[in-house]
PDB file of N, CA and C in Angstrom:
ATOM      1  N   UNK A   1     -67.757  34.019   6.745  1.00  0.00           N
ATOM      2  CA  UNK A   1     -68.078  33.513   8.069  1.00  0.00           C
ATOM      3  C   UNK A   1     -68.216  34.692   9.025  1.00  0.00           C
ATOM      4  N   UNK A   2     -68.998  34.755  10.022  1.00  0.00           N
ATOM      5  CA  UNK A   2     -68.777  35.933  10.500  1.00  0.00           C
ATOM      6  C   UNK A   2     -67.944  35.980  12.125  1.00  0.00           C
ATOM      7  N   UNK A   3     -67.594  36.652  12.316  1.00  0.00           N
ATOM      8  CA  UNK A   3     -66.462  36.535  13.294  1.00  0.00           C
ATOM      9  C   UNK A   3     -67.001  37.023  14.383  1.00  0.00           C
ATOM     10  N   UNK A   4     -68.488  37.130  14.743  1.00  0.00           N
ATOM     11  CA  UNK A   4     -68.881  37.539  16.007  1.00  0.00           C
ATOM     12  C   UNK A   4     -69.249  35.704  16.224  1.00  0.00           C
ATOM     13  N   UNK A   5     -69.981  35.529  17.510  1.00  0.00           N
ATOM     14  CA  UNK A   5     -70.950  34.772  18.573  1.00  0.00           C
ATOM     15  C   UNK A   5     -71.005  33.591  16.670  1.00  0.00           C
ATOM     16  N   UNK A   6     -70.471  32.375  16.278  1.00  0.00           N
ATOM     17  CA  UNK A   6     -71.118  31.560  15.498  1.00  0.00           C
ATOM     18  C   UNK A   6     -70.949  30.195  16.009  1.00  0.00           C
ATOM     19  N   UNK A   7     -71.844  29.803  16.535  1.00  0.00           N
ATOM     20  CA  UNK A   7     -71.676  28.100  16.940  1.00  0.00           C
ATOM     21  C   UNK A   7     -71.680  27.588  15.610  1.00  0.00           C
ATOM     22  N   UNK A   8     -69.524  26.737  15.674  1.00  0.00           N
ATOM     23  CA  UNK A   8     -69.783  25.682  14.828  1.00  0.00           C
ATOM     24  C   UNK A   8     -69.099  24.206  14.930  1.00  0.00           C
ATOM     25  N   UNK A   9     -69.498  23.207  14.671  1.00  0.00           N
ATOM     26  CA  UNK A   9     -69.165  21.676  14.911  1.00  0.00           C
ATOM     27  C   UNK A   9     -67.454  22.030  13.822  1.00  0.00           C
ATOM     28  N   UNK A  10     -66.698  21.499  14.672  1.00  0.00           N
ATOM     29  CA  UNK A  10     -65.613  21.515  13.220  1.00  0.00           C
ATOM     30  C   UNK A  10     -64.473  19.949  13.471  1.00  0.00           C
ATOM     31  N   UNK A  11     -63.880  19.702  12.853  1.00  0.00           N
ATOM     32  CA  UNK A  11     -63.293  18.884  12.680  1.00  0.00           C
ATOM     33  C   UNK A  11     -61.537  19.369  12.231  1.00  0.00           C
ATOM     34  N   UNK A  12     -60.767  18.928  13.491  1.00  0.00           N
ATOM     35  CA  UNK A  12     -59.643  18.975  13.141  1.00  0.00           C
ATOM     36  C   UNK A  12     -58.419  17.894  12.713  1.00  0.00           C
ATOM     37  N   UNK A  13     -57.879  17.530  12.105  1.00  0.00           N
ATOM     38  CA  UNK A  13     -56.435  16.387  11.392  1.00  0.00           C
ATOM     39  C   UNK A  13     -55.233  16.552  11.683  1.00  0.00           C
ATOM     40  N   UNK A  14     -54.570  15.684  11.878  1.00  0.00           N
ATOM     41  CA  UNK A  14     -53.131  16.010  11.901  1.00  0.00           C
ATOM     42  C   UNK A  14     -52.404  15.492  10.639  1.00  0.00           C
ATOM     43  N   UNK A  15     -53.352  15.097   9.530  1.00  0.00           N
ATOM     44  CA  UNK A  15     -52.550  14.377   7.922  1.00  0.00           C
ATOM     45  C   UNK A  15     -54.114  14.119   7.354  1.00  0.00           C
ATOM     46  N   UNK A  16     -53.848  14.062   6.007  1.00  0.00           N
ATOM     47  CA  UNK A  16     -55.024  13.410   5.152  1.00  0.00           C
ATOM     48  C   UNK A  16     -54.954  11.987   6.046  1.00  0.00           C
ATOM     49  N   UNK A  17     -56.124  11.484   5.835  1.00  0.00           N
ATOM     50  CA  UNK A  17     -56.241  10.314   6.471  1.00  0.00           C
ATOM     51  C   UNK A  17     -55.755  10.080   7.940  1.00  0.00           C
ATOM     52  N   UNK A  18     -55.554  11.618   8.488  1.00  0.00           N
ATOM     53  CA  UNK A  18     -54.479  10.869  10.180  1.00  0.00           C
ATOM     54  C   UNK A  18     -55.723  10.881  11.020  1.00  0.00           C
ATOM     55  N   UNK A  19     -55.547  11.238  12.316  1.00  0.00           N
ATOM     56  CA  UNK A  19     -56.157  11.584  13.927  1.00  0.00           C
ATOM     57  C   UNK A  19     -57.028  12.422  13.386  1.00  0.00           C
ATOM     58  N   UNK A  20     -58.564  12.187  13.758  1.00  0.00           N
ATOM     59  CA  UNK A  20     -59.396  13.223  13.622  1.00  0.00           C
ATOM     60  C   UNK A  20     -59.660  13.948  15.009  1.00  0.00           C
ATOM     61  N   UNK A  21     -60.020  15.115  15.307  1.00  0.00           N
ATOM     62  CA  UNK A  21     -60.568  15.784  16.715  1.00  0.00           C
ATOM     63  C   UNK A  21     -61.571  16.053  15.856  1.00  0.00           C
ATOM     64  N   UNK A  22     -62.946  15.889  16.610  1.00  0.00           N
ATOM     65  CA  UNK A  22     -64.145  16.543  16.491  1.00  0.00           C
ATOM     66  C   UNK A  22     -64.473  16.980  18.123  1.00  0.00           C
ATOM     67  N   UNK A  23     -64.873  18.914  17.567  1.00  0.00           N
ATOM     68  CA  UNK A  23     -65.215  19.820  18.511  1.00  0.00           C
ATOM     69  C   UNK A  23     -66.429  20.686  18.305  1.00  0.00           C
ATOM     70  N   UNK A  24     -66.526  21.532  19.095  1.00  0.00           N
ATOM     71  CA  UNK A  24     -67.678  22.861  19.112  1.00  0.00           C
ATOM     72  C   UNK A  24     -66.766  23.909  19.727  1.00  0.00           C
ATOM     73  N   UNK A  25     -67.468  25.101  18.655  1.00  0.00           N
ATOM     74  CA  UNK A  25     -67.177  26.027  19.694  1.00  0.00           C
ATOM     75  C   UNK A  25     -68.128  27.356  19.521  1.00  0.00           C
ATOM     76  N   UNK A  26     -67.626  28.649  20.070  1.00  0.00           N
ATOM     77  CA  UNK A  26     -68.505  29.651  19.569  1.00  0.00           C
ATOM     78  C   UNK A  26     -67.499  30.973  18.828  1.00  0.00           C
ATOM     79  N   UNK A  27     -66.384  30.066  18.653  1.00  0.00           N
ATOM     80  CA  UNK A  27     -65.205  31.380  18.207  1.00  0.00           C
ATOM     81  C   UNK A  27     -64.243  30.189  17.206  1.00  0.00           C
ATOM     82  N   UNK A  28     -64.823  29.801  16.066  1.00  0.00           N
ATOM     83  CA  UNK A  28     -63.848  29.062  15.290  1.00  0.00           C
ATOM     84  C   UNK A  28     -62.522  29.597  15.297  1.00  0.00           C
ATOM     85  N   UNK A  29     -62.458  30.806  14.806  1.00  0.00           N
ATOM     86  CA  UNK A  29     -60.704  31.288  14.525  1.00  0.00           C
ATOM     87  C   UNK A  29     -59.919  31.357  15.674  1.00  0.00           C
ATOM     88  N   UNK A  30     -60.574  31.711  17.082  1.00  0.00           N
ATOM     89  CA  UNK A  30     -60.023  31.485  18.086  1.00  0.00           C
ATOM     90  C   UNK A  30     -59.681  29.666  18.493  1.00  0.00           C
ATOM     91  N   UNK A  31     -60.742  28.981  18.117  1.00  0.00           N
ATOM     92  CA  UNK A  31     -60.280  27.783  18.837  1.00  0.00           C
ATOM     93  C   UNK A  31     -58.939  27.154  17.566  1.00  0.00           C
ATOM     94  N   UNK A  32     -59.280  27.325  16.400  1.00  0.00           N
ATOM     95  CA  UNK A  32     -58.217  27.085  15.325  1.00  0.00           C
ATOM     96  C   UNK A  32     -56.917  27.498  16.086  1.00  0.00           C
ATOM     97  N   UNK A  33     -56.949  28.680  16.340  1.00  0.00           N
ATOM     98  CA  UNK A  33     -55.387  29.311  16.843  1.00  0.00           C
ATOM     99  C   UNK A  33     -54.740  28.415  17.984  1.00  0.00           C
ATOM    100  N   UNK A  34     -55.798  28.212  19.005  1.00  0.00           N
ATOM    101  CA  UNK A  34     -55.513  27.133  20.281  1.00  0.00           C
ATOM    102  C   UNK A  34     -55.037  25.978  19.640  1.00  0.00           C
ATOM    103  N   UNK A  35     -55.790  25.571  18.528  1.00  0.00           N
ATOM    104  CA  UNK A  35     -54.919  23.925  18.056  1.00  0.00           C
ATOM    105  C   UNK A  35     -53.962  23.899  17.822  1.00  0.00           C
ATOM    106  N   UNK A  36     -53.588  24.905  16.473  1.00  0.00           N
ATOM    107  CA  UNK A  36     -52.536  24.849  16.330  1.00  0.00           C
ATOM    108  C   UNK A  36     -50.855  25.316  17.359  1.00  0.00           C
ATOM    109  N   UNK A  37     -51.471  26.043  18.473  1.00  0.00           N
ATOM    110  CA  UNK A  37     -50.654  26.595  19.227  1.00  0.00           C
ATOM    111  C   UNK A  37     -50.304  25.378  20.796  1.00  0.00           C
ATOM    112  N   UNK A  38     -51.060  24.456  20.380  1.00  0.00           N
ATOM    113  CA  UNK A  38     -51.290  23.477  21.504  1.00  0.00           C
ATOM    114  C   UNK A  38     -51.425  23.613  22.651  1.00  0.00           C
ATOM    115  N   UNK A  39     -52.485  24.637  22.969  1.00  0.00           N
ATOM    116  CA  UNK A  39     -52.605  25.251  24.057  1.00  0.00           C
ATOM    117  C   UNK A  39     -53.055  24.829  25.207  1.00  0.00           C
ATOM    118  N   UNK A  40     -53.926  23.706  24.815  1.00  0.00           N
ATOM    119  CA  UNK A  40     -54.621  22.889  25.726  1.00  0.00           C
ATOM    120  C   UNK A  40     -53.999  21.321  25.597  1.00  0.00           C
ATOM    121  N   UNK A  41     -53.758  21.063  26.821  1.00  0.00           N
ATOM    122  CA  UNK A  41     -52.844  19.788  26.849  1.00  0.00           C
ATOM    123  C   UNK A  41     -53.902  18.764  27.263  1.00  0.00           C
ATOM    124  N   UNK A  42     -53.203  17.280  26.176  1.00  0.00           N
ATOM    125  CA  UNK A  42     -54.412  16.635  26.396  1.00  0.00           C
ATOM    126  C   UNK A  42     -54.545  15.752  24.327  1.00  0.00           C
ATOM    127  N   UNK A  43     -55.933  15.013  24.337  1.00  0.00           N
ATOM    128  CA  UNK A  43     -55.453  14.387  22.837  1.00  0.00           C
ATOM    129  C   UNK A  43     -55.076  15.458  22.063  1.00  0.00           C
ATOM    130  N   UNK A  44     -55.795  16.729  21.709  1.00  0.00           N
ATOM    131  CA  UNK A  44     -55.324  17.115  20.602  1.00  0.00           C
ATOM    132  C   UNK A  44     -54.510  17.738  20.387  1.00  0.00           C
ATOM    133  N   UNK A  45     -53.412  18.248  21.498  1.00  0.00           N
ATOM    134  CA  UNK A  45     -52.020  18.765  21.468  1.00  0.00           C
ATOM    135  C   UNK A  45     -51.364  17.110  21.732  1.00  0.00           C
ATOM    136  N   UNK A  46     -51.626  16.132  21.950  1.00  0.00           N
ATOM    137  CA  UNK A  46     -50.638  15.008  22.123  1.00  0.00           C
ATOM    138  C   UNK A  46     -50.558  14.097  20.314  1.00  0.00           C
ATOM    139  N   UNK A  47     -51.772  14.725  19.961  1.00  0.00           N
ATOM    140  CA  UNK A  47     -52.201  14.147  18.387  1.00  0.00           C
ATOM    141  C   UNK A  47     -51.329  15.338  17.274  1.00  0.00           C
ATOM    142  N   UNK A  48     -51.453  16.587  17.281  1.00  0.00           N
ATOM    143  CA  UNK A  48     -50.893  17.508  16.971  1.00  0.00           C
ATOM    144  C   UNK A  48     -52.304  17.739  15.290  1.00  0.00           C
ATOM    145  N   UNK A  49     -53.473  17.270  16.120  1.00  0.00           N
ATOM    146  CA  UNK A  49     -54.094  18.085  15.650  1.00  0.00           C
ATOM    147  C   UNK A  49     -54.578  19.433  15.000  1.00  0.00           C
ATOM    148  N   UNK A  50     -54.294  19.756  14.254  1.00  0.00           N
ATOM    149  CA  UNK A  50     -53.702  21.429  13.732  1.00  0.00           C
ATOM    150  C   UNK A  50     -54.187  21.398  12.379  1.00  0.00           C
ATOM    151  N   UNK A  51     -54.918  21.033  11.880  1.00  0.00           N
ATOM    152  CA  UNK A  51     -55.582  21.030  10.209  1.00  0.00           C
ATOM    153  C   UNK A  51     -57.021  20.814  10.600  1.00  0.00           C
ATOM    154  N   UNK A  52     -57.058  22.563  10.057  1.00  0.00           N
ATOM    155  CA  UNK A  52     -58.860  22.396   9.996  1.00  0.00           C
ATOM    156  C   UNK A  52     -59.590  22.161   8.880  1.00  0.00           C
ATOM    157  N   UNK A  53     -59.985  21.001   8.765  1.00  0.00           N
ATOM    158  CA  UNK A  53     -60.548  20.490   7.685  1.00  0.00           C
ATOM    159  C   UNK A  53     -61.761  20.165   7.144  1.00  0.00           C
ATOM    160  N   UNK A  54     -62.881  20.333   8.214  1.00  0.00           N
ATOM    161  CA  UNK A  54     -64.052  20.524   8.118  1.00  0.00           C
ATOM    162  C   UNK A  54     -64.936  21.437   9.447  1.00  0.00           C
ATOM    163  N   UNK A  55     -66.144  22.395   8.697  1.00  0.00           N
ATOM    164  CA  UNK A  55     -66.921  23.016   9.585  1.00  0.00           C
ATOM    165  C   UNK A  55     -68.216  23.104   9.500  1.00  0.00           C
ATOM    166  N   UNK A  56     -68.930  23.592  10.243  1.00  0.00           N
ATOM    167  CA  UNK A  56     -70.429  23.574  10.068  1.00  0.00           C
ATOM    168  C   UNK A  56     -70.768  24.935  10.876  1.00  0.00           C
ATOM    169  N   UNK A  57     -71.461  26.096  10.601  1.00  0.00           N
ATOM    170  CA  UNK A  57     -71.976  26.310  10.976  1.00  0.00           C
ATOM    171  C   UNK A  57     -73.308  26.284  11.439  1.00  0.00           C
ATOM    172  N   UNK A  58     -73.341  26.718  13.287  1.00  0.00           N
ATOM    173  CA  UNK A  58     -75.505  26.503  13.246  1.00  0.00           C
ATOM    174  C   UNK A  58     -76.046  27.536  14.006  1.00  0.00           C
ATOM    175  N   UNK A  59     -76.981  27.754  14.155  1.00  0.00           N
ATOM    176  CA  UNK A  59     -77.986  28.850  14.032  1.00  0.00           C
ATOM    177  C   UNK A  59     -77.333  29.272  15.742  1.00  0.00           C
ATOM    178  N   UNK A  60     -77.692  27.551  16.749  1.00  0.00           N
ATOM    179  CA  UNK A  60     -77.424  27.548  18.181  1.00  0.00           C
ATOM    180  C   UNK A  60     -76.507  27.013  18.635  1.00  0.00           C
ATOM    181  N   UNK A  61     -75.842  26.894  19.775  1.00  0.00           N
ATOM    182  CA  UNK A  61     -74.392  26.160  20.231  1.00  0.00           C
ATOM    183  C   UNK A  61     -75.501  25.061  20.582  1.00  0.00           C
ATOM    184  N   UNK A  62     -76.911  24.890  20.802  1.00  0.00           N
ATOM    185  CA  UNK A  62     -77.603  23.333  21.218  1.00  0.00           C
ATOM    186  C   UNK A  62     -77.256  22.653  20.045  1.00  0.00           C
ATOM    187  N   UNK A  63     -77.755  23.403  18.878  1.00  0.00           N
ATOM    188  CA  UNK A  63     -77.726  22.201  17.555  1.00  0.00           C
ATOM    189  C   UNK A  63     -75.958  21.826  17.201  1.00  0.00           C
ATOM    190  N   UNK A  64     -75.138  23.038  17.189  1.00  0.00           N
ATOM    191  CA  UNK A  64     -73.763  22.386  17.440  1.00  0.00           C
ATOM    192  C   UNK A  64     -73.502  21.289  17.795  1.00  0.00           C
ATOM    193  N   UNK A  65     -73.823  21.301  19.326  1.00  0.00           N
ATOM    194  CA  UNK A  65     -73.488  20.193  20.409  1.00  0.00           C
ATOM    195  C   UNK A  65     -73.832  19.216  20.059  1.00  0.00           C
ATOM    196  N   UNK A  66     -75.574  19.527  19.710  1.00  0.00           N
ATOM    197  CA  UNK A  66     -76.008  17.951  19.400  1.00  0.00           C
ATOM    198  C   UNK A  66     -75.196  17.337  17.466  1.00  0.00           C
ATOM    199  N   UNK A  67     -75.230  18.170  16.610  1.00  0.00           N
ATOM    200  CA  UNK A  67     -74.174  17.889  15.393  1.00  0.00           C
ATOM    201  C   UNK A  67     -72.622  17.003  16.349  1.00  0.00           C
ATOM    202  N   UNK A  68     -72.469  17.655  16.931  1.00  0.00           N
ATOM    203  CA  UNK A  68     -71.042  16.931  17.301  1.00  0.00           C
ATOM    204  C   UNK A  68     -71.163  15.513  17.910  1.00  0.00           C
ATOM    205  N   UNK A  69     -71.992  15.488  19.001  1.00  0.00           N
ATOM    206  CA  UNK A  69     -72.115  14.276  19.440  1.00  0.00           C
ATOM    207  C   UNK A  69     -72.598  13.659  18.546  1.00  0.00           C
ATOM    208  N   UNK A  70     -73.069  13.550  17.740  1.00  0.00           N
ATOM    209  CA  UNK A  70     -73.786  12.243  16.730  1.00  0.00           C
ATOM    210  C   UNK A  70     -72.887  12.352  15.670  1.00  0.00           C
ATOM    211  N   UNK A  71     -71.511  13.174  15.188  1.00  0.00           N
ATOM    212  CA  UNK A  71     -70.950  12.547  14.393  1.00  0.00           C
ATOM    213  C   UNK A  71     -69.739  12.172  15.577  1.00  0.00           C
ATOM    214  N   UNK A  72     -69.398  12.518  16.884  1.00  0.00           N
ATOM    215  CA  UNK A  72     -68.499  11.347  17.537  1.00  0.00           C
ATOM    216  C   UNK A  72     -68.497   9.540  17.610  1.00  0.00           C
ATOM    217  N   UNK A  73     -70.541   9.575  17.546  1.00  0.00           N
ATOM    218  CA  UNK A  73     -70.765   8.357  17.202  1.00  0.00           C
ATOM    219  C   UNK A  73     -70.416   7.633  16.008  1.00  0.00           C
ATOM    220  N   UNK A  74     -70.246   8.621  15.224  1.00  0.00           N
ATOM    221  CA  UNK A  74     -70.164   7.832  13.160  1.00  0.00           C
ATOM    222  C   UNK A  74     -68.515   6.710  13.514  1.00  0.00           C
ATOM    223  N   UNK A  75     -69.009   5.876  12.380  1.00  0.00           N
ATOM    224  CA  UNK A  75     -67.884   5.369  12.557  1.00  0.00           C
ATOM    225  C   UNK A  75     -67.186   5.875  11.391  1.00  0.00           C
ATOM    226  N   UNK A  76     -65.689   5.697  11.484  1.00  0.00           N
ATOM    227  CA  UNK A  76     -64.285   6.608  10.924  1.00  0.00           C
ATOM    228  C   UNK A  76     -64.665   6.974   9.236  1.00  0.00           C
ATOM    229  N   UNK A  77     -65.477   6.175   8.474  1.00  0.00           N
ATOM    230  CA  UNK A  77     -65.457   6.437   6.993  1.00  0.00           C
ATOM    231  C   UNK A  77     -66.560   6.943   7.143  1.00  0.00           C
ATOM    232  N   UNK A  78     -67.534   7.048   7.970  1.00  0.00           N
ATOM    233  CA  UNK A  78     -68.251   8.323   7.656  1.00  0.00           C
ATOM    234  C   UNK A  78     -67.920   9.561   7.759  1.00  0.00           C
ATOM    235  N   UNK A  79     -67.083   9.468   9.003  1.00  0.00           N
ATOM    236  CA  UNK A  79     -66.317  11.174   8.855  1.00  0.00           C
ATOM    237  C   UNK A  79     -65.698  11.284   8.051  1.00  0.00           C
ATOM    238  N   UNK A  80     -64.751  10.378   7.200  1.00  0.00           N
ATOM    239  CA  UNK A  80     -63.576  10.330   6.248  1.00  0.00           C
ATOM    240  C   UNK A  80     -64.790  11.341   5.191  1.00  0.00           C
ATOM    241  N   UNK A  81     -65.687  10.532   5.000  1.00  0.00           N
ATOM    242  CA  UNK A  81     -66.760  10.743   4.209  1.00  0.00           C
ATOM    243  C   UNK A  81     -67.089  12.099   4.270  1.00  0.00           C
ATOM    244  N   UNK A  82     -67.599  12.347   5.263  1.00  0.00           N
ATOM    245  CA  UNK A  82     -68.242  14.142   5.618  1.00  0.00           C
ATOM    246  C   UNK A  82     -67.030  14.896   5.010  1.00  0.00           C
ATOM    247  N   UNK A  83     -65.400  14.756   5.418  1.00  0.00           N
ATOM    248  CA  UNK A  83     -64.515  15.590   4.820  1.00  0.00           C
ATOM    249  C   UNK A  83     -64.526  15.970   3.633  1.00  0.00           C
ATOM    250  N   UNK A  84     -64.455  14.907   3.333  1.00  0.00           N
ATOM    251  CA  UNK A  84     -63.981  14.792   1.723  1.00  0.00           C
ATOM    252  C   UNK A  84     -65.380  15.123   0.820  1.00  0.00           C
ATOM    253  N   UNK A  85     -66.400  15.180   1.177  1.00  0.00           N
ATOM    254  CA  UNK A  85     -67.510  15.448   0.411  1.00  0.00           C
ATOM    255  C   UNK A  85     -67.491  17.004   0.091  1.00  0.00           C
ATOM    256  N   UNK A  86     -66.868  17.974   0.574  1.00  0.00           N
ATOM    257  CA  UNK A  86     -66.381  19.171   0.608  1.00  0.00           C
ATOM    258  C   UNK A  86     -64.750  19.339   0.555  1.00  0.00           C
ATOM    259  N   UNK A  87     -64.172  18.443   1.085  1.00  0.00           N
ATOM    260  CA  UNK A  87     -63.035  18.913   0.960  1.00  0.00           C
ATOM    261  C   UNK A  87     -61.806  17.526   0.702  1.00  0.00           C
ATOM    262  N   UNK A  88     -61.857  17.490  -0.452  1.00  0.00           N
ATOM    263  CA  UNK A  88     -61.537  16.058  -1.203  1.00  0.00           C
ATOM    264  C   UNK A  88     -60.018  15.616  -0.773  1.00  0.00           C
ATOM    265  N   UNK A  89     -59.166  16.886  -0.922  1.00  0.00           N
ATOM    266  CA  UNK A  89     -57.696  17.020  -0.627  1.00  0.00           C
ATOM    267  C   UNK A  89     -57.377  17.188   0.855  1.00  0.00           C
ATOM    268  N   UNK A  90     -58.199  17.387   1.794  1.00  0.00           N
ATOM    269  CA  UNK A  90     -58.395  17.553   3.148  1.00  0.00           C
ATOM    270  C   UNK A  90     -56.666  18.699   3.390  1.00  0.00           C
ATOM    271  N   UNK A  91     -57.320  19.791   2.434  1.00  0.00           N
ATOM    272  CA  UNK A  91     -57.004  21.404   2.353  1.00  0.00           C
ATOM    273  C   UNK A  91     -56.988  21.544   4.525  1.00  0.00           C
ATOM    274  N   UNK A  92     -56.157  22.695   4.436  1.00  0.00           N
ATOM    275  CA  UNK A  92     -56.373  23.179   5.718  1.00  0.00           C
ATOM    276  C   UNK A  92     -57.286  24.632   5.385  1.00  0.00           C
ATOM    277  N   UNK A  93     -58.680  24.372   5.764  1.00  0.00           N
ATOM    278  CA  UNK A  93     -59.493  25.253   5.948  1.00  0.00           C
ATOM    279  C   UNK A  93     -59.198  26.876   6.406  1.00  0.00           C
ATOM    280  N   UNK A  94     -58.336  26.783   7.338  1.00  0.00           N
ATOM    281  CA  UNK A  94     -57.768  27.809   8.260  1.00  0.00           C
ATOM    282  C   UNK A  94     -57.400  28.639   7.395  1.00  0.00           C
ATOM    283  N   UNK A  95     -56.273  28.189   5.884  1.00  0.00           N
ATOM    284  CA  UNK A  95     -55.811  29.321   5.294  1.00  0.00           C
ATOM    285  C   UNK A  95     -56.687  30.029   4.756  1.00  0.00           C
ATOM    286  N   UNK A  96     -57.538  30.027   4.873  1.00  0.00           N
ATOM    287  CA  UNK A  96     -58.961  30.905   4.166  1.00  0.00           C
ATOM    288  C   UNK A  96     -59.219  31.785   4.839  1.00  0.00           C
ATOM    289  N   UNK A  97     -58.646  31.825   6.187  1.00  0.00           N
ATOM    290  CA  UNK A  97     -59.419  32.866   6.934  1.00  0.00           C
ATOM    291  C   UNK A  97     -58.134  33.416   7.908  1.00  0.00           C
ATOM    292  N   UNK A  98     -56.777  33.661   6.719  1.00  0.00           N
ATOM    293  CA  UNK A  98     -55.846  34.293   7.088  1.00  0.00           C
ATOM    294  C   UNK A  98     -54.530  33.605   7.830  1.00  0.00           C
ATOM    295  N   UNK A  99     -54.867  32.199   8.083  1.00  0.00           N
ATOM    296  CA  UNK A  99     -54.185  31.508   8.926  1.00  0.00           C
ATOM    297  C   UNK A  99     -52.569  31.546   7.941  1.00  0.00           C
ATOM    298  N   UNK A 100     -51.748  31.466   8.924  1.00  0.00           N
ATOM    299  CA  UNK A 100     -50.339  30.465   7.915  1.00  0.00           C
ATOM    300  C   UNK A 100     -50.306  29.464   7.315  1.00  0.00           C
ATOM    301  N   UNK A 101     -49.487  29.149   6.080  1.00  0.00           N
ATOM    302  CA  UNK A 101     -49.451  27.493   6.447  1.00  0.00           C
ATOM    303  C   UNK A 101     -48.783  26.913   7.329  1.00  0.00           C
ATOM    304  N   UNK A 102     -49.095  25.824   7.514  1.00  0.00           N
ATOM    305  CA  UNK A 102     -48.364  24.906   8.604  1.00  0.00           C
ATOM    306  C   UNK A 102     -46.587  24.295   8.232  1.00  0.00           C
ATOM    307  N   UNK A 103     -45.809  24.501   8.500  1.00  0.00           N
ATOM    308  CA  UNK A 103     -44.576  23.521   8.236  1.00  0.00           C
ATOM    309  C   UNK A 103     -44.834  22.137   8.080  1.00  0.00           C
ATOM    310  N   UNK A 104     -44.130  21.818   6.773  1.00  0.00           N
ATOM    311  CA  UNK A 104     -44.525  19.947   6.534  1.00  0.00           C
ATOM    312  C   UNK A 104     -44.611  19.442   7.654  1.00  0.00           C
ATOM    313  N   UNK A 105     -42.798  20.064   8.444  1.00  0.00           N
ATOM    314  CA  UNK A 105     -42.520  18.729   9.410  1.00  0.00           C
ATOM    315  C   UNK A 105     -43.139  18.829  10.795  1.00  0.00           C
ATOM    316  N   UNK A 106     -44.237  20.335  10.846  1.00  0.00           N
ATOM    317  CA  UNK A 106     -44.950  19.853  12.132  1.00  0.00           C
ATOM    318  C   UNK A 106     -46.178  19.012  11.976  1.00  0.00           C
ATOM    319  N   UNK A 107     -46.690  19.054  10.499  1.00  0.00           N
ATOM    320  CA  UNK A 107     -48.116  17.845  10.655  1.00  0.00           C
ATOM    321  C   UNK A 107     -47.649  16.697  10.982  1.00  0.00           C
ATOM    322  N   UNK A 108     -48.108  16.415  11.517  1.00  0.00           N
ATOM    323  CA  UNK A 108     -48.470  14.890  11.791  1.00  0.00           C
ATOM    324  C   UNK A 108     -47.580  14.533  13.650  1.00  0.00           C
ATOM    325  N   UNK A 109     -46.301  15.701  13.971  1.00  0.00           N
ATOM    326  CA  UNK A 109     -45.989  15.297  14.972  1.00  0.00           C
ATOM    327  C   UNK A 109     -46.270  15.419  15.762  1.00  0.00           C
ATOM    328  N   UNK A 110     -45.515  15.660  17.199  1.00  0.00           N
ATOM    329  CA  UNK A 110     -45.912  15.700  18.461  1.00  0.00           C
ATOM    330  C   UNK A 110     -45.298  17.361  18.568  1.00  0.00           C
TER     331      UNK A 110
END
């Protein structure tokens, strides 16, 4: 992945099957760090959103934007769907790109 300027749509969990956040950004590893650090108050620090489990990169932050809004529209088993079509075990993505793992007992809480 490259770690300069990459618009990408990503999708964050707080459990297989829990709270999905779908976002954009132009600094994945940076906004990853914000989730998990709950930096921004609001659903996805009140969800404890913190498992990155799906991404996309795109060429522009337009096609991002527009990727994101049209899967906010999908309904829930299509995203279930998009995950798992890549990532079956809904793995935290993050450790791939140096992250920690997470403590059991913070997924899923507040």
């Amino acid at each position: 992945m490259n770690r300069e300027f990459s618009p990408c749509c990503y999708i964050m969990a707080n459990r297989k099957n829990g709270t999905l956040y779908i976002g954009v950004t132009s600094n994945l590893m940076q906004r990853v760090a914000q989730h998990r650090e709950g930096f921004y108050p609001g659903f996805s620090k009140d969800k404890a959103t913190k498992i990155l489990v799906w991404f996309e990169q795109h060429e522009t932050m337009a096609h991002a934007i527009l990727r994101e809004k049209r899967i906010k529209k999908w309904n829930r088993q299509w995203k279930i769907n998009l995950i798992e079509a890549d990532n079956k075990d809904w793995l935290d993505l993050a450790l791939d790109f140096g992250f920690k793992r997470l403590p059991s007992l913070v997924i899923g809480k507040k």
